[in-house]
Protein backbone atom coordinates (compact mmCIF):
# COMPACT_ATOMS: atom_id res chain seq x y z
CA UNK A 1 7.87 159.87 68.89
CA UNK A 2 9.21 160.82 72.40
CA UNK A 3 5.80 160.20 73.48
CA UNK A 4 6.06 156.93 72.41
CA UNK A 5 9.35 156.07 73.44
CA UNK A 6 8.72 157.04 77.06
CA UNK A 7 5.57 154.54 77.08
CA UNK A 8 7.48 151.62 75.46
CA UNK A 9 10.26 152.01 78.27
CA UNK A 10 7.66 152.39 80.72
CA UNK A 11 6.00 149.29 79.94
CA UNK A 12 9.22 147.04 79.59
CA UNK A 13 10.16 148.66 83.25
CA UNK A 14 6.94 147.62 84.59
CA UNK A 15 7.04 144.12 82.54
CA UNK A 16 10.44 143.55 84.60
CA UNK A 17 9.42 144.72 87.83
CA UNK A 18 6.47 142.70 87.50
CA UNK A 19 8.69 139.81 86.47
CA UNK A 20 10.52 140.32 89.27
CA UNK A 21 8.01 140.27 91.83
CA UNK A 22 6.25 136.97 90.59
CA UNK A 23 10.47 135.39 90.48
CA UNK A 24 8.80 131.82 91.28
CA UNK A 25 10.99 130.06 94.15
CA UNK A 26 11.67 126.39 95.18
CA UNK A 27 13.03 124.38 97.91
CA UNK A 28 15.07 121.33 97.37
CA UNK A 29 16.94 118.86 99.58
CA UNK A 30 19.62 116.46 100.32
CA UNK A 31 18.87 114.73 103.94
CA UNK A 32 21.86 112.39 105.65
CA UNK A 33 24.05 112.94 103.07
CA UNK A 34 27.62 110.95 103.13
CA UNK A 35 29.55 112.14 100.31
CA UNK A 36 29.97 116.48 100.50
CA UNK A 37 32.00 116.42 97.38
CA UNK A 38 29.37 114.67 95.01
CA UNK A 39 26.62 116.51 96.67
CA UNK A 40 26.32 119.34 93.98
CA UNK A 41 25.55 116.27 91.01
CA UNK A 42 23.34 114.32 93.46
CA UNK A 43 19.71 114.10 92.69
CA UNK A 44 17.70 116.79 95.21
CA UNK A 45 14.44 115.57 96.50
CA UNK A 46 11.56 118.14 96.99
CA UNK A 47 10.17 121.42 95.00
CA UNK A 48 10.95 121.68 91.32
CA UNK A 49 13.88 118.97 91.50
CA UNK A 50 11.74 116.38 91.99
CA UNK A 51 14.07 113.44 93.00
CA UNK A 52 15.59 113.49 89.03
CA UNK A 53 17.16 116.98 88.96
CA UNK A 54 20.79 117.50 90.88
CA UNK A 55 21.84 121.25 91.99
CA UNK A 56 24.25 121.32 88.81
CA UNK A 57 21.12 120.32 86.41
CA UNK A 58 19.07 123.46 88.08
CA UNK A 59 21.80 125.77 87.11
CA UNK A 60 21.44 124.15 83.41
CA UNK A 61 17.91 125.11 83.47
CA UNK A 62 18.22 128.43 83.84
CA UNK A 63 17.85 128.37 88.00
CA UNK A 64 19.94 130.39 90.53
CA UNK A 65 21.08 129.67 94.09
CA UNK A 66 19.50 132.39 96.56
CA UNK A 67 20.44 129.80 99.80
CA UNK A 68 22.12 126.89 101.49
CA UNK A 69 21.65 125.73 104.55
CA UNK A 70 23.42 122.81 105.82
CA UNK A 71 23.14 120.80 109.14
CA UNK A 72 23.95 117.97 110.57
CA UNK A 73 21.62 114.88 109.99
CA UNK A 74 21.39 111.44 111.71
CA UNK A 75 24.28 109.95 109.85
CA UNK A 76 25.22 112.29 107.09
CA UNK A 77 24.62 116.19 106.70
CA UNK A 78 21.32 117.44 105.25
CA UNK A 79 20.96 119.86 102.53
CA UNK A 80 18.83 122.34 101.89
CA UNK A 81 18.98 124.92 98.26
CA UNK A 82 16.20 127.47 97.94
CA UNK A 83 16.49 128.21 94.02
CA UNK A 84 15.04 131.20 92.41
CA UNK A 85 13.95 131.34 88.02
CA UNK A 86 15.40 135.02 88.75
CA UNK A 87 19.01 135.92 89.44
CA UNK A 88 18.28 138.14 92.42
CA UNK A 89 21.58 137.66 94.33
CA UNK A 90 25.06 136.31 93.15
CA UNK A 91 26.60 133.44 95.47
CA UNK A 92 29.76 132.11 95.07
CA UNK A 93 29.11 129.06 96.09
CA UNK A 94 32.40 127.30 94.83
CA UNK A 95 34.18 126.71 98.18
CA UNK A 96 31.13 126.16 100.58
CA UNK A 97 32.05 123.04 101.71
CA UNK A 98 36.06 123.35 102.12
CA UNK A 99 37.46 122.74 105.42
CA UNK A 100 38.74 126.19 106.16
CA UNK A 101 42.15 126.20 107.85
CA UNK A 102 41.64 126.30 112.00
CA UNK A 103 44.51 127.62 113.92
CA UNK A 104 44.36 125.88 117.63
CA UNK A 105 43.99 128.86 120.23
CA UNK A 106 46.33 126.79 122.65
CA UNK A 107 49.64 128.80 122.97
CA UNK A 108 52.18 127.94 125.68
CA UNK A 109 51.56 130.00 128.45
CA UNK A 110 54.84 130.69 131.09
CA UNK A 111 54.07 132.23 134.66
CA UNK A 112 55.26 132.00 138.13
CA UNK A 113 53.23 129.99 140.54
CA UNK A 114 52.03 131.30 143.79
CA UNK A 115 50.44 129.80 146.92
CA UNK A 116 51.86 126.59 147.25
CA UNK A 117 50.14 124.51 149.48
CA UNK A 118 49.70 120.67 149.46
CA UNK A 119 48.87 120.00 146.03
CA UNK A 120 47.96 123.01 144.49
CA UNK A 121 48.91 126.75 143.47
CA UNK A 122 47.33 129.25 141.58
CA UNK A 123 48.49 131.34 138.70
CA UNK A 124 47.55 135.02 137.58
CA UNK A 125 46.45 133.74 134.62
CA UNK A 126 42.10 133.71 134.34
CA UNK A 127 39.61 132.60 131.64
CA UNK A 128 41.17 129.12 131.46
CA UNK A 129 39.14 125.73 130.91
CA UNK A 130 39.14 123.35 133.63
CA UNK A 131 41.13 119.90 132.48
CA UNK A 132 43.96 122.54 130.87
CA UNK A 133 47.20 120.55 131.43
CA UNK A 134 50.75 122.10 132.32
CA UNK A 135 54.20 121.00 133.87
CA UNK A 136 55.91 122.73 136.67
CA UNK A 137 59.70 123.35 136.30
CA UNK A 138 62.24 124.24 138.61
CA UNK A 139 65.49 126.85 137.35
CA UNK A 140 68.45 126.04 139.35
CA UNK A 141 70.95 129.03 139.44
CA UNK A 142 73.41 127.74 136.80
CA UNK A 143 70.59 127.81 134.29
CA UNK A 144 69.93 123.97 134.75
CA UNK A 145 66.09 123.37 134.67
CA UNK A 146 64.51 119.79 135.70
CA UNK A 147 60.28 119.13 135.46
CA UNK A 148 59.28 118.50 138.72
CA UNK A 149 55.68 118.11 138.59
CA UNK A 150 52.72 117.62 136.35
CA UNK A 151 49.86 119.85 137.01
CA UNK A 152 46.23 120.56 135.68
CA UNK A 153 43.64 123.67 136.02
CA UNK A 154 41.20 122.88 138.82
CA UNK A 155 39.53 126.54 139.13
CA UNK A 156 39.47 129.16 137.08
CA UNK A 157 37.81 132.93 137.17
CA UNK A 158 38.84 136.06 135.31
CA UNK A 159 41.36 136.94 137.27
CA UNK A 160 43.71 134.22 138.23
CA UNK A 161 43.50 129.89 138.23
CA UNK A 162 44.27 127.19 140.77
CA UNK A 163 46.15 124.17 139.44
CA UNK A 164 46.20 121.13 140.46
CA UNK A 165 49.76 119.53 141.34
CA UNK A 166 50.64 115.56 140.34
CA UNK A 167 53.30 113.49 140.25
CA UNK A 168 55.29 113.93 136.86
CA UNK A 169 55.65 110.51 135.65
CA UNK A 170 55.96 111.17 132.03
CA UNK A 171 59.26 109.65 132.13
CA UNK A 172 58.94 106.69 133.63
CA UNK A 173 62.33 105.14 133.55
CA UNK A 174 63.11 102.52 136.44
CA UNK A 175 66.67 102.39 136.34
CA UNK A 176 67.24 105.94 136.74
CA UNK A 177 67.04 108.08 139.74
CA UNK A 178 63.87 110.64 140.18
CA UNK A 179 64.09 113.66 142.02
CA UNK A 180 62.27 114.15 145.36
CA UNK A 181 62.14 117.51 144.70
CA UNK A 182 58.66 119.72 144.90
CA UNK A 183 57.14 122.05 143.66
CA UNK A 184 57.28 125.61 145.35
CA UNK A 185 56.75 129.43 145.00
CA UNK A 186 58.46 130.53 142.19
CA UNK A 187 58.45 127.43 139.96
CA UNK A 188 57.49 127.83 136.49
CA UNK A 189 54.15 126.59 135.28
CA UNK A 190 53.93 125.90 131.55
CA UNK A 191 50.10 125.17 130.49
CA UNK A 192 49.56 124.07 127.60
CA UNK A 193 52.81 122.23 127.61
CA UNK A 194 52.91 119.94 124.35
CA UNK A 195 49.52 121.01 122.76
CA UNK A 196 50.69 121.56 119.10
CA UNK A 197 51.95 117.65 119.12
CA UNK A 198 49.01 115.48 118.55
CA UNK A 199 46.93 112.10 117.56
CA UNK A 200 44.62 111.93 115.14
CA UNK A 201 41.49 109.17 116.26
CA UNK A 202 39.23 109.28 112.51
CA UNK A 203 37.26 106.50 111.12
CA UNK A 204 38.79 106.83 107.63
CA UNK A 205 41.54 108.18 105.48
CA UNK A 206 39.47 110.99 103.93
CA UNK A 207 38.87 112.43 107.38
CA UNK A 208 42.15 111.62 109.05
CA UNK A 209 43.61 113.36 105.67
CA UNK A 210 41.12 116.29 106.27
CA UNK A 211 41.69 117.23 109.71
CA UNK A 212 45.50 116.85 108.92
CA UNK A 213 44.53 119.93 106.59
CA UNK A 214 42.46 121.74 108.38
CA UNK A 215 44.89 122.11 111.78
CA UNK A 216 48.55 122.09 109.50
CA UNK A 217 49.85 123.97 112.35
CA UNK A 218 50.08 120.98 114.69
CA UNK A 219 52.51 117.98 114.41
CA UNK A 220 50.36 114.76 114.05
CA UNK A 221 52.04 111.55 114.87
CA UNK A 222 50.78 109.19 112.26
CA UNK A 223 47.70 106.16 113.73
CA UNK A 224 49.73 103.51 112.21
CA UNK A 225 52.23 103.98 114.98
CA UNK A 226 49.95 103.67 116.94
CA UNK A 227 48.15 101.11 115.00
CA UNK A 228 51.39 99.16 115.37
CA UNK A 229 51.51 99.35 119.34
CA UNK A 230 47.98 98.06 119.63
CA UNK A 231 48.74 95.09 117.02
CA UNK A 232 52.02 94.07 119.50
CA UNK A 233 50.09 94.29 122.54
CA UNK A 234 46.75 92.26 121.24
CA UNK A 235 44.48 95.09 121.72
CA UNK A 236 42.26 95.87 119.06
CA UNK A 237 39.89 98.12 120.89
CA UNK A 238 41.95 100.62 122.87
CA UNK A 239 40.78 101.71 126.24
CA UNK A 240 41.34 105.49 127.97
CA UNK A 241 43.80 104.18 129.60
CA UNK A 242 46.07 103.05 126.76
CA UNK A 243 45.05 105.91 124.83
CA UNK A 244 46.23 108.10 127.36
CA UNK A 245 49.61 105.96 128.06
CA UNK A 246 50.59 105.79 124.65
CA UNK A 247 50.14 109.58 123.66
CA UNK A 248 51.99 110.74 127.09
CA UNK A 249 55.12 108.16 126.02
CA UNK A 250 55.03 110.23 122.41
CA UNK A 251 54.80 113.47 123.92
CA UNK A 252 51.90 114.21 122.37
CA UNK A 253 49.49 117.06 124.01
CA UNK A 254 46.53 116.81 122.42
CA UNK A 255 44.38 113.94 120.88
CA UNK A 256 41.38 114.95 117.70
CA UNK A 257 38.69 112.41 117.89
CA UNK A 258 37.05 112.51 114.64
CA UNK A 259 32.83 111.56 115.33
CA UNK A 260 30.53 112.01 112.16
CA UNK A 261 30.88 115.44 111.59
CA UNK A 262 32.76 116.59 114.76
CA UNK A 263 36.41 116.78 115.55
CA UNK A 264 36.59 116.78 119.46
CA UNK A 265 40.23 117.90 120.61
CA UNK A 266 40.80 115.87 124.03
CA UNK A 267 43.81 117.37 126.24
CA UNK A 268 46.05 114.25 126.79
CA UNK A 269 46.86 113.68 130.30
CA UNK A 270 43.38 114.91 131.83
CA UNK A 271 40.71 113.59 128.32
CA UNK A 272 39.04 117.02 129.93
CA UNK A 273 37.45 118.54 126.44
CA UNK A 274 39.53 121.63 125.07
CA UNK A 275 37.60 122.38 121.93
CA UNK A 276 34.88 120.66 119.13
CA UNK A 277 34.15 122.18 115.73
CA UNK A 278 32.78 120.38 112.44
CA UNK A 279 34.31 119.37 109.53
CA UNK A 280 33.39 117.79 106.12
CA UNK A 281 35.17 114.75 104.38
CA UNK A 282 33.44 111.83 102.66
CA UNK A 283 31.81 109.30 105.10
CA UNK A 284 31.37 105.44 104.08
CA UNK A 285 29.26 103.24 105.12
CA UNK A 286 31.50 100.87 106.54
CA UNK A 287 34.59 102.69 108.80
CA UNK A 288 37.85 101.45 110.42
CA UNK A 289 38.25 99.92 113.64
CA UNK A 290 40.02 101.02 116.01
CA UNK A 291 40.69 104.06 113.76
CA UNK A 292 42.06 104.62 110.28
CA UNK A 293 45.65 102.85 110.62
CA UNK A 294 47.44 100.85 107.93
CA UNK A 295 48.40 98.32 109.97
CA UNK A 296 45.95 94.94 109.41
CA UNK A 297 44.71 92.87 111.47
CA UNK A 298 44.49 93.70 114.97
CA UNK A 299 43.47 91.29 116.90
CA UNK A 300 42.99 90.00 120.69
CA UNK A 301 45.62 87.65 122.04
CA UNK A 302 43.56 84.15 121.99
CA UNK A 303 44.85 83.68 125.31
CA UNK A 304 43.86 86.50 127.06
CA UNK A 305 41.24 86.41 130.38
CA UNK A 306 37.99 85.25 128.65
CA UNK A 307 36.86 88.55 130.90
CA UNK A 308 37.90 90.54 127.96
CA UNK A 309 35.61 88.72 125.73
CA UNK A 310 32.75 89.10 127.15
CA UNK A 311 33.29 92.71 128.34
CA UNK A 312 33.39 93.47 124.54
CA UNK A 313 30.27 91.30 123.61
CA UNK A 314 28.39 92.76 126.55
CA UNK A 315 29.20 96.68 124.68
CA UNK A 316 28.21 94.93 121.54
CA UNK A 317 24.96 94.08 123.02
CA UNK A 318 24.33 97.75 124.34
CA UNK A 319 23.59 98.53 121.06
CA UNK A 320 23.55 95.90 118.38
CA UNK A 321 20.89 93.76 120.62
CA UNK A 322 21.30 89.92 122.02
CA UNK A 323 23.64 89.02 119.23
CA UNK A 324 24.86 85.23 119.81
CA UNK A 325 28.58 85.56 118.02
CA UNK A 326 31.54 85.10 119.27
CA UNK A 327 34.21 88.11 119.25
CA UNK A 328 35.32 87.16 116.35
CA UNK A 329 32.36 86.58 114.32
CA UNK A 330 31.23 90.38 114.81
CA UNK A 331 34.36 91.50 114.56
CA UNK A 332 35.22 89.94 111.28
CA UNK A 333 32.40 89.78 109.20
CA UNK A 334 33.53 92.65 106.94
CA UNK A 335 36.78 92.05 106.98
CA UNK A 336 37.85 92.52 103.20
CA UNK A 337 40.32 90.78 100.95
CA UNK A 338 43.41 93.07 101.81
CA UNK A 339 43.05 91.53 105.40
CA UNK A 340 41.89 95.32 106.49
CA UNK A 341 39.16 95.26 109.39
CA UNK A 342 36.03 97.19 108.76
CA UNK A 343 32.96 97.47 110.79
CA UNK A 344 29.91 99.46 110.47
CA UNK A 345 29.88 103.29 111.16
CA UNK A 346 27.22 102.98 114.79
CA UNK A 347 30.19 100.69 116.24
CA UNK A 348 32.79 103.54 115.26
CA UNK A 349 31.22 106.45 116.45
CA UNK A 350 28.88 104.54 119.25
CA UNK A 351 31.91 103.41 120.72
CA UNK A 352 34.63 106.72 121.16
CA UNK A 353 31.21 108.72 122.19
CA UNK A 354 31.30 106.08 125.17
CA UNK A 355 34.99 106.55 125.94
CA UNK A 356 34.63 110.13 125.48
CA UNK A 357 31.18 110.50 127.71
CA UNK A 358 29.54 112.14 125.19
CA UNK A 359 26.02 109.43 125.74
């Protein structure tokens, strides 16, 4: 009877080692996907999904997750599941596409600066990226302070990093007096000055609303502010230069550009590029120009230089061909019933990749 006990449980082991050897495997996909949060109930294409089967309807069937992969497509993200009949490996799979909370490695820094000479200094300070923005500040002896420069890093090695000294005109006020005063050895060089205030650029609500989450530790000054200056001042597609003006007048340090999948985090007063890193939120076919704002229609002053005009329709043409509209035409042929202006994700993301030299 032990005899025959022994061979039964010999045989089932084998039987399930056998089984799991010959666990049959498949490979199914998602390619340009716009829409992470409906991904796990879309239909898959490839392997034993077939084009009818979504991720959730493999579970059903008795199939288990071994990997994802996931990577950025052409417009979307592309998906890829290998499945396995045999649960081999458990993967919790339940938060895979969160946006996972990103602290901004951008602290003030506060040191002396040394070597004064024209317009520069340096600072015992190394490692830092070139484009890094800071103010210089002067302490008077009865602890009175006043900003008497602007300043940017120009050099930088492990050891110490040569700034750059401007005019600080942050504070541009012509009925007051400005100080003629410079900057010398000794002054105080804050870098960094400002970089926990910022702007959010995104081409929708979801992703303005998800990068809000994903950096909570910086103050964002809501678009429709924004939004609102570029309505007053006839300007629906906002140059560098306005950009630039607008966040300096807000004290604002830092600007997110949200592009497809990327956030690229633009220091203010140089646009020099501090950091990019990806991040997930549903993308829609058609996306908000200038940028996600509540404010409607924004629209170019009908009397402005007909230069402007066809400055815009000769971008247009880069990339939407010899199109023979007006402006206007282009710019409102989506435009839907609650007056808000929508255009088509390539003009979005073709045209802060341009301001941002990123083509």
């Amino acid at each position: 009877m032990k005899l025959l006990s022994k061979t039964i449980i010999t045989v089932f082991t084998a039987t399930l080692l056998a089984q799991g050897l010959n666990a049959a495997t498949t490979l199914c996909y998602k390619n340009d996907w716009k829409s992470p949060s409906t991904i796990e109930t879309a239909e898959l294409d490839g392997g034993e999904c077939k084009g009818i089967y979504s991720y959730q309807d493999m579970l059903k069937k008795g199939w288990h997750l071994k990997d994802i992969k996931i990577s950025k497509g052409e417009e979307g993200l592309n998906y890829s599941y290998v499945l396995s009949d045999k649960e081999l490996i458990k993967v919790d799979n339940s938060t895979f596409m969160d946006n996972k909370y990103t602290k901004l490695d951008y602290k003030p820094m506060v040191i002396r600066i040394q070597n004064v000479k024209d317009e520069s200094a340096t600072i015992n300070i190394g490692n830092l990226r070139v484009g890094q923005s800071a103010i210089i500040q002067h302490n008077y002896p009865n602890s009175k302070s006043l900003i008497v420069a602007n300043a940017y890093v120009s050099e930088s090695n492990s050891s110490f990093s040569t700034l750059k000294i401007l005019p600080f005109l942050d504070l541009k006020q012509n009925a007051l007096p400005t100080s003629n005063r410079k900057a010398v050895d000794g002054d105080i060089a804050i870098v960094n000055y400002l970089y926990d205030s910022s702007l959010i650029i995104a081409p929708s609500q979801d992703a303005f609303s998800a990068t809000r989450a994903k950096y909570k530790d910086n103050n964002f000054l809501h678009s429709d502010i924004f939004g609102a200056k570029l309505k007053i001042e006839h300007e629906p597609l906002p140059s560098k230069e306005t950009i630039q003006e607008f966040a300096i007048a807000q004290n604002i340090g830092t600007i997110f550009f949200i592009i497809k999948n990327k956030v690229y985090i633009i220091d203010t007063k140089t646009f020099a590029l501090l950091e990019t890193d990806t991040i997930s939120y549903n993308f829609i076919e058609d996306e908000r120009m200038p940028f996600y704002t509540r404010v409607e229609k924004i629209e170019t002053n009908p009397f402005d230089s007909i230069l402007n005009f066809k400055s815009w329709l000769s971008y247009i043409d880069s990339f939407l061909g010899n199109d023979k509209r007006s402006e206007e035409e282009i710019l409102l042929e989506d435009e839907v019933a609650a007056g808000e202006l929508t255009v088509k994700g390539d003009i979005y993301n073709n045209y802060y990749q341009t301001l941002l030299g990123l083509k």
